[in-house]
N, C-alpha and C. Protein backbone atom coordinates (compact mmCIF):
# COMPACT_ATOMS: atom_id res chain seq x y z
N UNK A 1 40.62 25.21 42.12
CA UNK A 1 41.40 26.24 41.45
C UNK A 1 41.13 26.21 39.95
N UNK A 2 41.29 27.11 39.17
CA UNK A 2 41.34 27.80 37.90
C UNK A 2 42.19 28.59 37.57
N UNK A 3 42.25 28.63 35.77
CA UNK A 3 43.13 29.50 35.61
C UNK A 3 41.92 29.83 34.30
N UNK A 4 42.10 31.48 34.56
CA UNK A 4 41.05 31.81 33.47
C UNK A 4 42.70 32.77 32.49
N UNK A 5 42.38 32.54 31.21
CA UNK A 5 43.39 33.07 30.17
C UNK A 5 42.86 33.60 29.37
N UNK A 6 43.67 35.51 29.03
CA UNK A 6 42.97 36.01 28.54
C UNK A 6 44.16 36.21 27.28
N UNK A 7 43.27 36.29 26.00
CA UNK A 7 44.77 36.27 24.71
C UNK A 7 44.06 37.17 23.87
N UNK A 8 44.84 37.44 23.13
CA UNK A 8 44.81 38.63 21.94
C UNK A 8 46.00 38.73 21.37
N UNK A 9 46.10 39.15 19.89
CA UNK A 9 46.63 39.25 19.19
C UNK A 9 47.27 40.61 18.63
N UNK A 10 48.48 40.50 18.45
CA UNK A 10 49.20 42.48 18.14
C UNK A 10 49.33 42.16 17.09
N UNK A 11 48.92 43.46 16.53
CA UNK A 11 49.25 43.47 15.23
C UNK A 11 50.75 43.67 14.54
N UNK A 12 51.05 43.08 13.92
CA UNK A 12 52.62 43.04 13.16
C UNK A 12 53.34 43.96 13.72
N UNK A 13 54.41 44.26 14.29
CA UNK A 13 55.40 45.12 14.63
C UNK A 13 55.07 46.19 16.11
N UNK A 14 53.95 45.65 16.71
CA UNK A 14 52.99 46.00 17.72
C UNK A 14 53.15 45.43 19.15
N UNK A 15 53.96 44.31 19.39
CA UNK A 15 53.32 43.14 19.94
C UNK A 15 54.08 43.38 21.56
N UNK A 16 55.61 44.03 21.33
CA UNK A 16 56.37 44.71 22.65
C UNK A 16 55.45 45.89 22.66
N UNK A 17 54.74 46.66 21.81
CA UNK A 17 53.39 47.92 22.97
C UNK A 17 52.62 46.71 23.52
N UNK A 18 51.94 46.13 22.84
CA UNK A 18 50.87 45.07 24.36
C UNK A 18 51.56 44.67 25.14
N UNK A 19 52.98 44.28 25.40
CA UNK A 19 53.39 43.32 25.96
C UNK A 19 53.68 44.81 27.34
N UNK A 20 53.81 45.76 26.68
CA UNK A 20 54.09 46.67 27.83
C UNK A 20 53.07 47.25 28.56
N UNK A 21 51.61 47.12 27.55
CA UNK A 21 50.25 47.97 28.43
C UNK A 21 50.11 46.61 29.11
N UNK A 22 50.32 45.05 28.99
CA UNK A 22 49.99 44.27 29.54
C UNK A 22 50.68 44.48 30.97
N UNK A 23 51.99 44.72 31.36
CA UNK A 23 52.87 44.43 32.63
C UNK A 23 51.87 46.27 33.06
N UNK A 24 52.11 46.57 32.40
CA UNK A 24 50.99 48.34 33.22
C UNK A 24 49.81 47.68 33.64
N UNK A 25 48.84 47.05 32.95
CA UNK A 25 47.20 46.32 33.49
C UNK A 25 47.81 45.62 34.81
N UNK A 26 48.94 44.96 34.83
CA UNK A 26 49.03 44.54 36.30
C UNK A 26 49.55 45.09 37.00
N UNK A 27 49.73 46.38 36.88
CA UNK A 27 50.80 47.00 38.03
C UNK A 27 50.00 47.70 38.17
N UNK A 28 48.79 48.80 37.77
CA UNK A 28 47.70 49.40 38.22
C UNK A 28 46.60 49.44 38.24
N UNK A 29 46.31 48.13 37.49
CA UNK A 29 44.68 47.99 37.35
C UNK A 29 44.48 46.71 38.12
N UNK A 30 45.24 45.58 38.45
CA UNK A 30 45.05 44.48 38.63
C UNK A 30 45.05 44.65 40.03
N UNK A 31 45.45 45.10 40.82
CA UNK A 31 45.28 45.76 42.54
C UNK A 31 44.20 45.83 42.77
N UNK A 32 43.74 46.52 42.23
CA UNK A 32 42.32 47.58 41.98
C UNK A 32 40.88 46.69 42.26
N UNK A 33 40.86 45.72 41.75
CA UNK A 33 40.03 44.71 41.41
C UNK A 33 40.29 43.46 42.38
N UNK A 34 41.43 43.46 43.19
CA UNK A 34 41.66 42.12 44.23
C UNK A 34 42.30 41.42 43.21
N UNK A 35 42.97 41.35 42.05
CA UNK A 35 44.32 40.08 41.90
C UNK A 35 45.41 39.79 42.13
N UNK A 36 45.81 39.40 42.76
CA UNK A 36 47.28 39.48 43.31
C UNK A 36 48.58 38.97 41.88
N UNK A 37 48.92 39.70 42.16
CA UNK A 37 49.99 39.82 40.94
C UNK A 37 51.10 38.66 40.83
N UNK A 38 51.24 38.18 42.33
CA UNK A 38 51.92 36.77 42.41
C UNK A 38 51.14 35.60 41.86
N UNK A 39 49.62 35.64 41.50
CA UNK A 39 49.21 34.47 40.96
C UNK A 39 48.47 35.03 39.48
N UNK A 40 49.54 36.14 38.61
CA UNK A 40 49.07 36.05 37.22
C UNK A 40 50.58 35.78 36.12
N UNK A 41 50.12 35.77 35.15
CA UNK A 41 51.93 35.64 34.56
C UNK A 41 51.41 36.32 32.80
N UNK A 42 52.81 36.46 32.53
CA UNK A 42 52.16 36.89 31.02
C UNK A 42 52.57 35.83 29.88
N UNK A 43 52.52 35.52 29.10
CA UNK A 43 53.00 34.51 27.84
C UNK A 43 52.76 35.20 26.55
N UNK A 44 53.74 34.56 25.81
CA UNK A 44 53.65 35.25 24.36
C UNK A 44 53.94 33.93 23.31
N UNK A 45 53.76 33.67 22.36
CA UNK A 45 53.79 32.66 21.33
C UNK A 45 54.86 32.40 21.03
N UNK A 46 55.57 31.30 20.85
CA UNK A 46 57.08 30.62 20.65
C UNK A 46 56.86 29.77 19.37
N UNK A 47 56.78 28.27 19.87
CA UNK A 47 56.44 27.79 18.56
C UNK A 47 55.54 26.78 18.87
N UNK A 48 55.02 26.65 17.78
CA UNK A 48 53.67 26.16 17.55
C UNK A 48 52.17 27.10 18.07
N UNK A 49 52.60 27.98 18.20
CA UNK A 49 51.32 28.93 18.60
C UNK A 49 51.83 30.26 17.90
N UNK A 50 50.79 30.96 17.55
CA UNK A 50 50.57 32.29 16.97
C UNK A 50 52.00 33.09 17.61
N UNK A 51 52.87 33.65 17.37
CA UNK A 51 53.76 34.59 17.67
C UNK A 51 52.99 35.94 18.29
N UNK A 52 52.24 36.60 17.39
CA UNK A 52 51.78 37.85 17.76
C UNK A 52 50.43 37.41 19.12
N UNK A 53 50.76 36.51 19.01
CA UNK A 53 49.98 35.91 20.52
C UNK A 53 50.15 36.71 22.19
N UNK A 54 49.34 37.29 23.14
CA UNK A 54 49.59 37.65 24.12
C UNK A 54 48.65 36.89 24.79
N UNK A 55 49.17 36.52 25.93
CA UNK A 55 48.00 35.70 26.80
C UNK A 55 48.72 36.11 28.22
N UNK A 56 47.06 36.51 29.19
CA UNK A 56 47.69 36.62 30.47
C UNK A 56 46.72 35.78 30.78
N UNK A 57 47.58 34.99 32.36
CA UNK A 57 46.40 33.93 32.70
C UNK A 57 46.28 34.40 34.51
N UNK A 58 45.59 34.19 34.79
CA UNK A 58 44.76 34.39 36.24
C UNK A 58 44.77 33.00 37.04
N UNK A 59 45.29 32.72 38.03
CA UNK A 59 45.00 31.64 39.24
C UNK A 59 43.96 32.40 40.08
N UNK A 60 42.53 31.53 39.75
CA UNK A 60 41.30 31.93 40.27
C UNK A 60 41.24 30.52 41.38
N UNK A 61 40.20 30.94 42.73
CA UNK A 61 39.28 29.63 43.23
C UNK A 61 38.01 29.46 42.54
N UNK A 62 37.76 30.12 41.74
CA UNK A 62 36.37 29.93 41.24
C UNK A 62 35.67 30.49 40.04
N UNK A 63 34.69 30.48 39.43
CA UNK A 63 33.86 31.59 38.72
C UNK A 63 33.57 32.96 39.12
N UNK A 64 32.93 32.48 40.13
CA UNK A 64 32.56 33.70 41.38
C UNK A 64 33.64 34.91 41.57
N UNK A 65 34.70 34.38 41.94
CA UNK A 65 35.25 35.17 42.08
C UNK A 65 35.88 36.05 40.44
N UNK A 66 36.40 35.54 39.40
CA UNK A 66 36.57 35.97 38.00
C UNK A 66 35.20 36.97 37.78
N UNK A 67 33.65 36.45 38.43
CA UNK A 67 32.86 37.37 37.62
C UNK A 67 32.46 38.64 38.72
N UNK A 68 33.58 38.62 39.79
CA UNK A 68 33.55 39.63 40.64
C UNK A 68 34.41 40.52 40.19
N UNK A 69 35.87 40.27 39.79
CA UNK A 69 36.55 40.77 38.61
C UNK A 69 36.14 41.38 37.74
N UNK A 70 35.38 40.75 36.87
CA UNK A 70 34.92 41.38 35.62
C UNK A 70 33.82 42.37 35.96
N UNK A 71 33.07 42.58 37.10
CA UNK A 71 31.95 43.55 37.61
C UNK A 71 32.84 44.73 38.12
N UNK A 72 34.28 44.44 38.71
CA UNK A 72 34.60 45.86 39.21
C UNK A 72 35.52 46.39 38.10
N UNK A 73 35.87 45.45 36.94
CA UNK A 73 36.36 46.36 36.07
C UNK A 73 35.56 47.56 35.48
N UNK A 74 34.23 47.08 34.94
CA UNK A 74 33.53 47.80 34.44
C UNK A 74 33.66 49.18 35.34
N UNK A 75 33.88 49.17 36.29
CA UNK A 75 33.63 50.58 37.46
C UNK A 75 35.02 51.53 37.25
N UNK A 76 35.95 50.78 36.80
CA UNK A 76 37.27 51.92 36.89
C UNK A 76 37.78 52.26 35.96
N UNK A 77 37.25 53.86 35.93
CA UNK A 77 37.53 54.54 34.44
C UNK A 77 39.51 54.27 34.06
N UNK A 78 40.31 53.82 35.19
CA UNK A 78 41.98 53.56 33.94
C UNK A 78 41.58 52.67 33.05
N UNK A 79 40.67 51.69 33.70
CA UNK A 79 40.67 50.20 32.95
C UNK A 79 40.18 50.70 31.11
N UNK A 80 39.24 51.46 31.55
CA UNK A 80 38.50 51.98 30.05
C UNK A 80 39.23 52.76 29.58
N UNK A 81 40.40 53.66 30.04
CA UNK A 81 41.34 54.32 29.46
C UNK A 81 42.37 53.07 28.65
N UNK A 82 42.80 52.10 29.83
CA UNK A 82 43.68 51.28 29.32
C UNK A 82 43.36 50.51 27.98
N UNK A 83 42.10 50.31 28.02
CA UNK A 83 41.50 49.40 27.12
C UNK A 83 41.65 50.34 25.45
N UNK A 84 41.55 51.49 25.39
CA UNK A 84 41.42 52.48 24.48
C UNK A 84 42.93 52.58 23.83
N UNK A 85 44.25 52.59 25.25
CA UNK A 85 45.43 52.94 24.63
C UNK A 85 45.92 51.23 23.83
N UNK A 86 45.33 50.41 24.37
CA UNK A 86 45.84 48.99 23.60
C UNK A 86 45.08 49.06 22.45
N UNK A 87 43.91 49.44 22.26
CA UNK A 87 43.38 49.18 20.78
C UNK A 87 44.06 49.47 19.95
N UNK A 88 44.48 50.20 19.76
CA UNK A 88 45.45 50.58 18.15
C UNK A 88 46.09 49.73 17.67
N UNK A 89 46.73 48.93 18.62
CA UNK A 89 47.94 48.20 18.86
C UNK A 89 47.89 46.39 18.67
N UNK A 90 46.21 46.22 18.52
CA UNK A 90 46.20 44.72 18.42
C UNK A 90 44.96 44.44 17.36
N UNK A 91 45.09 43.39 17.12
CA UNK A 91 44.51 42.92 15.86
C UNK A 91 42.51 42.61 16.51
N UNK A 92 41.73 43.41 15.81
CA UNK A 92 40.36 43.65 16.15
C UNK A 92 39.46 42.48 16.28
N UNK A 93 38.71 42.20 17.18
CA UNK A 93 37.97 40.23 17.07
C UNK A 93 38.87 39.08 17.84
N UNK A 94 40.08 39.12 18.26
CA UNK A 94 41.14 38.32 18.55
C UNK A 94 41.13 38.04 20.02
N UNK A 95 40.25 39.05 20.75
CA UNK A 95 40.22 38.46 22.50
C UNK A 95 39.46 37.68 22.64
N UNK A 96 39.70 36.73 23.58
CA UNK A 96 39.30 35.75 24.23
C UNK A 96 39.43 35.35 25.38
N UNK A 97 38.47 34.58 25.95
CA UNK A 97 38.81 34.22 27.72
C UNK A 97 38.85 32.70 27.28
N UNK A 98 39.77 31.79 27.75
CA UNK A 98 39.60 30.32 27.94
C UNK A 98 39.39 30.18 29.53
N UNK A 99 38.77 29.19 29.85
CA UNK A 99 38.78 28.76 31.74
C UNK A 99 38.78 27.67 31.05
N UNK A 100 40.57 26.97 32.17
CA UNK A 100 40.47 25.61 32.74
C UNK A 100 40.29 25.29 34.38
N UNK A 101 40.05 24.17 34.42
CA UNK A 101 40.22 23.50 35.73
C UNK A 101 41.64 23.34 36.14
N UNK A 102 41.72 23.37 37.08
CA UNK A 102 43.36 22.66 37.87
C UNK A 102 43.32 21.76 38.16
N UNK A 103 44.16 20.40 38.29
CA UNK A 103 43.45 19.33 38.50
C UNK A 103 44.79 18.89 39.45
């Protein structure tokens, strides 16, 4: 098992719009692609981590399967819609994927 985590940053006074296109990416895009919504969660920064912090993380079995993910996103024009209505809204350079192991 894995958990691949994806984070980005809202920009100042921004951060409840991501937090809302984020719970939308899983309620219509995340189906779409095979993730089951019972094994993703969302997080946001408390203390000691960035506040304007958003991170969603994924319970994967593998690579394989994450880079099967990432091949059928490319195919579904909401995802590229979705991706367009969050830009405004978060700070530019700030995404990232971490993968850990489960141990």
């Amino acid at each position: 098992m894995m958990i691949a985590r994806w984070s980005i940053d809202a920009k100042f006074g921004y951060k409840q719009n991501v937090i809302d296109l984020m719970q939308r990416w899983m309620r219509e895009i995340a189906p779409q692609v095979g993730l089951d919504t019972d094994k993703m969660r969302l997080l946001t920064g408390s203390v000691g981590a960035l506040e304007a912090t958003v991170q969603a993380e994924h319970l994967i079995d593998d690579l394989t399967e994450l880079n099967q993910v990432w091949e059928k996103l490319a195919t579904i024009a909401a995802h590229k819609q979705w991706s367009k209505d969050l830009e405004p809204h978060v700070v530019s350079g700030t995404s990232r994927w971490e993968i850990y192991r489960v141990l």
